[in-house]
N, C-alpha and C. Protein backbone atom coordinates (compact mmCIF):
# COMPACT_ATOMS: atom_id res chain seq x y z
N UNK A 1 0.85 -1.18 0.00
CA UNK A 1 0.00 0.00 0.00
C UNK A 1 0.89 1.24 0.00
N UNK A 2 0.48 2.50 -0.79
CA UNK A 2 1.77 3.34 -1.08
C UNK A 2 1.08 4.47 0.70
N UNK A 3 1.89 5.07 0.28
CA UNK A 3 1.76 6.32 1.70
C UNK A 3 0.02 6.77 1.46
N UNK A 4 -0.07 7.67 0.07
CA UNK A 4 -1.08 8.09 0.56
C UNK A 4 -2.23 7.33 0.88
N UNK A 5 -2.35 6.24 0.04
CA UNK A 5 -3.41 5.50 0.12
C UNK A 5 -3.60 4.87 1.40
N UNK A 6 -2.03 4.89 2.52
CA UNK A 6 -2.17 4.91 4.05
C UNK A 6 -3.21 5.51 4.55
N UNK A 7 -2.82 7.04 4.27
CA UNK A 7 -3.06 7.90 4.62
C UNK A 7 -4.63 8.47 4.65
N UNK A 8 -4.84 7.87 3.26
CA UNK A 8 -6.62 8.05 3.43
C UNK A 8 -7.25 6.69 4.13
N UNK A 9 -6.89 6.12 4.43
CA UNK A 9 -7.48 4.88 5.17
C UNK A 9 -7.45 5.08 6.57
N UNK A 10 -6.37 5.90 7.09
CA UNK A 10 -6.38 6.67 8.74
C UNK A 10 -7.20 7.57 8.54
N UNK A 11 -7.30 8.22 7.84
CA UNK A 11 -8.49 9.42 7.47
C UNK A 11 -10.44 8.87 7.85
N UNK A 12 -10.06 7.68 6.89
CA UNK A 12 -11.49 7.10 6.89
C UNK A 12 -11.75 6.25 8.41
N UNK A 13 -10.79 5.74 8.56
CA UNK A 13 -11.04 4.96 10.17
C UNK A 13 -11.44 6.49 11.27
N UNK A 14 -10.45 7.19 11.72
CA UNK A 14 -10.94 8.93 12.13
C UNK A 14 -12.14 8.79 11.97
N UNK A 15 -12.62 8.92 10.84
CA UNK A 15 -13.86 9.91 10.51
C UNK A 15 -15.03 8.67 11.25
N UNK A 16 -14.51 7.42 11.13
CA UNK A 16 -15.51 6.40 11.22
C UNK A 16 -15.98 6.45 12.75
N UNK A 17 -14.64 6.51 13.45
CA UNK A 17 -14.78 6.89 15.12
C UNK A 17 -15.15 8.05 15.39
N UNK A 18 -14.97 8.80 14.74
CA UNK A 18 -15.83 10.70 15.59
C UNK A 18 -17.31 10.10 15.26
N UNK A 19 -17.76 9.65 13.99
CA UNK A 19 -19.36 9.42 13.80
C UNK A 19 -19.88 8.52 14.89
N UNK A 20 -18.82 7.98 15.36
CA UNK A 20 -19.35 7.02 16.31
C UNK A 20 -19.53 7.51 17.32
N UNK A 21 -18.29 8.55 17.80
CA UNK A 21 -18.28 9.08 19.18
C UNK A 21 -19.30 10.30 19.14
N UNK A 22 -19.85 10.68 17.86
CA UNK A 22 -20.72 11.47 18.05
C UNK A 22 -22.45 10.88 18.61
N UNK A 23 -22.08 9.94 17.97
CA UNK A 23 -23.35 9.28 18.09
C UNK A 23 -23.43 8.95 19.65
N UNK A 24 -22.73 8.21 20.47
CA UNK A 24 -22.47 7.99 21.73
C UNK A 24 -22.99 9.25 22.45
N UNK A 25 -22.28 10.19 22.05
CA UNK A 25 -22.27 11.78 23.06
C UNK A 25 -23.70 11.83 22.81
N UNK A 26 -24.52 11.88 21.36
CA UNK A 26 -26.13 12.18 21.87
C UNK A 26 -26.65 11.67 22.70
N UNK A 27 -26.54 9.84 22.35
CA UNK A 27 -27.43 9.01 22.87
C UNK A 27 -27.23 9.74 24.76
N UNK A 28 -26.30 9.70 25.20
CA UNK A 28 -25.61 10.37 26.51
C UNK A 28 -26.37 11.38 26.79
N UNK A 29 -26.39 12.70 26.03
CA UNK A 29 -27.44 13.90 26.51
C UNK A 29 -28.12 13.33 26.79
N UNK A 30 -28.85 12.55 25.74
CA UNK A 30 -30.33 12.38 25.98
C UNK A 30 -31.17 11.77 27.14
N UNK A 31 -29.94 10.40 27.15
CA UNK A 31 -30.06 10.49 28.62
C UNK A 31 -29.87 10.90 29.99
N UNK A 32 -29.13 11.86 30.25
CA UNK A 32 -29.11 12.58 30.98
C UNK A 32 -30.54 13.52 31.21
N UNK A 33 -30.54 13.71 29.82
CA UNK A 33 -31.43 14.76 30.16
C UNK A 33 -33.02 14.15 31.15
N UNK A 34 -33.18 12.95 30.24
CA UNK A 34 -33.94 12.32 30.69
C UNK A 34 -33.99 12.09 32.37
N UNK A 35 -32.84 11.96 33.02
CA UNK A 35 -32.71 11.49 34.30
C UNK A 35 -32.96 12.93 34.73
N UNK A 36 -32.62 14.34 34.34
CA UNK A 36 -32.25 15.06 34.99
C UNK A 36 -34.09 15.79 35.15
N UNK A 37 -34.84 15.49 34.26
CA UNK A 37 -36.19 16.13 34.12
C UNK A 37 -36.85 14.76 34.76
N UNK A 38 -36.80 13.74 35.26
CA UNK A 38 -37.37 12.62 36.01
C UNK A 38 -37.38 12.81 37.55
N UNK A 39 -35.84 13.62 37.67
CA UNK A 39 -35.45 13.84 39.56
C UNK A 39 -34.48 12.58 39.69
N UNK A 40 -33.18 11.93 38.54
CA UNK A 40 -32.80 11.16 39.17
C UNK A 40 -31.38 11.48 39.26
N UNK A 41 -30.98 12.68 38.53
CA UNK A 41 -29.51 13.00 39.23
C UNK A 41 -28.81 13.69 40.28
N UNK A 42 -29.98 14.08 41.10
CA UNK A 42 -29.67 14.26 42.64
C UNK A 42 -30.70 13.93 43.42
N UNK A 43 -30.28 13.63 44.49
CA UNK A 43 -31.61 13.64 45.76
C UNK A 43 -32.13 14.34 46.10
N UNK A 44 -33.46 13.99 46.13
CA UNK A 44 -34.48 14.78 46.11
C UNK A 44 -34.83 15.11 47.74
N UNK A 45 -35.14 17.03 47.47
CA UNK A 45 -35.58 16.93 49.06
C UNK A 45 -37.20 17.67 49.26
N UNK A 46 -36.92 16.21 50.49
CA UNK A 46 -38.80 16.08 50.71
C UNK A 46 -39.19 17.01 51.18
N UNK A 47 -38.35 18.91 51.51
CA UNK A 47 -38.99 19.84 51.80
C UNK A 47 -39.53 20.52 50.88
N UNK A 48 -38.82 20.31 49.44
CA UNK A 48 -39.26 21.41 48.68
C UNK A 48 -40.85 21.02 48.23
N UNK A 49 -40.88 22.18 47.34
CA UNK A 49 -42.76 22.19 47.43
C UNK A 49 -42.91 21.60 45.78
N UNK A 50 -43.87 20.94 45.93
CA UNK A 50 -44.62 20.19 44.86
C UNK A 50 -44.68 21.17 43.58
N UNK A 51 -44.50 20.82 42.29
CA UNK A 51 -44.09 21.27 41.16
C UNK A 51 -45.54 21.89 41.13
N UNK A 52 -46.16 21.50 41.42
CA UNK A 52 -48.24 22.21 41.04
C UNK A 52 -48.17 23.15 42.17
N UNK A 53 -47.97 23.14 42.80
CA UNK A 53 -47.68 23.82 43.87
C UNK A 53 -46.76 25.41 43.25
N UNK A 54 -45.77 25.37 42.63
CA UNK A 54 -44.70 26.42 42.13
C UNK A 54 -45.36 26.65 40.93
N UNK A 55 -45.81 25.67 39.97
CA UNK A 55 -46.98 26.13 38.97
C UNK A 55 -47.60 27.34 39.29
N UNK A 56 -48.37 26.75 40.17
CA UNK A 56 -49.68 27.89 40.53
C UNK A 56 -49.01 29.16 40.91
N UNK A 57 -47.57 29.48 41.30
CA UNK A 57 -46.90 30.64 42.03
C UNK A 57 -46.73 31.08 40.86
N UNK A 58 -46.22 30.56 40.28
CA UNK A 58 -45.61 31.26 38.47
C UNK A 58 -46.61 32.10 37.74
N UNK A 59 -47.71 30.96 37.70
CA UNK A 59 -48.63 31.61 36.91
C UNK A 59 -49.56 32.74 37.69
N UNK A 60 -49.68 32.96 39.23
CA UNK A 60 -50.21 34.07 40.08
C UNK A 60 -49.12 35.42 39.14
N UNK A 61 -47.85 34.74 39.54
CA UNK A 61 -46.86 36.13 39.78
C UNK A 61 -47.26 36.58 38.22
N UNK A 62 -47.51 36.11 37.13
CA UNK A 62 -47.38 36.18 35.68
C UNK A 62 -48.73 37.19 35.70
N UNK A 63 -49.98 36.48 36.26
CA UNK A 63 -50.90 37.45 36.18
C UNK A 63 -50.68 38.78 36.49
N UNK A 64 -50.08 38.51 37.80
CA UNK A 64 -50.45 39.94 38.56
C UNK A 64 -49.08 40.81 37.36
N UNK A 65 -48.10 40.06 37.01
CA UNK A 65 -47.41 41.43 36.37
C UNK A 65 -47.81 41.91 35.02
N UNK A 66 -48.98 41.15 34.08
CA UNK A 66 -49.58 41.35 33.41
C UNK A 66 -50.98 42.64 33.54
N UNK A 67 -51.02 42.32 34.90
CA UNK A 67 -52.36 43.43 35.22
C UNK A 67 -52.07 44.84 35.36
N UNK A 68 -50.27 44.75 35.52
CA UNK A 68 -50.07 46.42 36.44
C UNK A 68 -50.38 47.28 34.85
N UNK A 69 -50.12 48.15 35.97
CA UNK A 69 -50.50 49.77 35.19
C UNK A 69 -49.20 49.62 34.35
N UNK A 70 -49.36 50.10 33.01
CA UNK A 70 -47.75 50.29 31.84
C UNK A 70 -47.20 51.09 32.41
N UNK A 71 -47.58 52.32 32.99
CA UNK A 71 -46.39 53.29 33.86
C UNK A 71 -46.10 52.71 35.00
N UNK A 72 -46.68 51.96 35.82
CA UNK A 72 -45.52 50.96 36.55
C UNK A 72 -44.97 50.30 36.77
N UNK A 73 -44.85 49.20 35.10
CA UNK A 73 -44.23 48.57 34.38
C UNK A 73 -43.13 49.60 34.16
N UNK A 74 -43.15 50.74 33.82
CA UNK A 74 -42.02 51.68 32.86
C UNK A 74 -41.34 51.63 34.34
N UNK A 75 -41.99 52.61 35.60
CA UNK A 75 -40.76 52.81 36.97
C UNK A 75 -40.33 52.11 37.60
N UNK A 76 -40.25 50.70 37.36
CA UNK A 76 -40.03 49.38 37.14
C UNK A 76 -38.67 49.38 37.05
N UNK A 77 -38.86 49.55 35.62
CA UNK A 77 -37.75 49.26 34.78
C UNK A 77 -36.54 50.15 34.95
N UNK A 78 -36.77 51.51 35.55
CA UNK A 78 -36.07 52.93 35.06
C UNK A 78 -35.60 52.53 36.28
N UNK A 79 -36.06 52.03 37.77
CA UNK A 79 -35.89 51.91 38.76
C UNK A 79 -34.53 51.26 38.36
N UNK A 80 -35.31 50.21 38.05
CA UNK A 80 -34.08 48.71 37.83
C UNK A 80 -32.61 49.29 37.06
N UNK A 81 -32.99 50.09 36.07
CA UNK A 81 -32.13 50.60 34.85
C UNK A 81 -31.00 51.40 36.13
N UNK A 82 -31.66 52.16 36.84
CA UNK A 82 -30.85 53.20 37.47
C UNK A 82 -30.07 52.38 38.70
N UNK A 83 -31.02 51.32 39.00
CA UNK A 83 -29.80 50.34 40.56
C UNK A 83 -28.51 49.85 39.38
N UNK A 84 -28.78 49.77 38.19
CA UNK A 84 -27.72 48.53 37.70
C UNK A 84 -26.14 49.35 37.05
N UNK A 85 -27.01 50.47 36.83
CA UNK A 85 -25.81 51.76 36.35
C UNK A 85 -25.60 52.49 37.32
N UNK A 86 -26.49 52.82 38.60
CA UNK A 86 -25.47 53.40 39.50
C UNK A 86 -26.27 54.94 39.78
N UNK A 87 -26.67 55.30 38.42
CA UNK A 87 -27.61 56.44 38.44
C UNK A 87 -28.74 56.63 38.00
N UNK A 88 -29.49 57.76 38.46
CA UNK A 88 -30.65 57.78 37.89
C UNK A 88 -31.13 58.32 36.88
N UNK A 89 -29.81 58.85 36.45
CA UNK A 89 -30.12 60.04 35.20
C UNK A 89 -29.95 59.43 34.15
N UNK A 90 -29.24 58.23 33.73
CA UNK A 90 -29.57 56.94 33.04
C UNK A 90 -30.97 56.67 32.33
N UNK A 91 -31.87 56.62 33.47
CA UNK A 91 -33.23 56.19 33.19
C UNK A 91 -34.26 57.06 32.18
């Protein structure tokens, strides 16, 4: 076998193992991910509060910031704008 024709045959074996190792690394997310949205890659603690439970908080807090007044949505923001720069003349 001359050099290059080595050479593309290490090429093709390479390429054959990254497709592989790519394939591995998904199958891997996926499961992870799976464990991680189930509750099985850490222990779970029996204080925290029930997912329907934080539901219902989410979607309260969502209402109520949907209901305010747009100008206190805006001093809100100008508020926020002015803690994060330092001033108020920013806003």
């Amino acid at each position: 076998m001359r050099l290059p024709d080595k050479q593309l045959e290490v090429i093709a074996q390479n390429e054959r193992e990254i497709d592989a190792a790519l394939k591995r690394s998904e199958s891997l997310s996926q499961s992870i991910l799976k464990k991680a949205f189930t509750g099985h890659l850490v222990p779970q603690d029996p204080t925290d509060e029930p997912t329907s439970v934080l539901m219902e908080r989410i979607r309260r807090e969502r209402e109520t910031a949907a209901t305010r007044k747009p100008n206190e949505k805006g001093a809100q923001r100008k508020r926020r704008k002015a803690s994060s720069t330092g001033t108020a003349d920013d806003a």
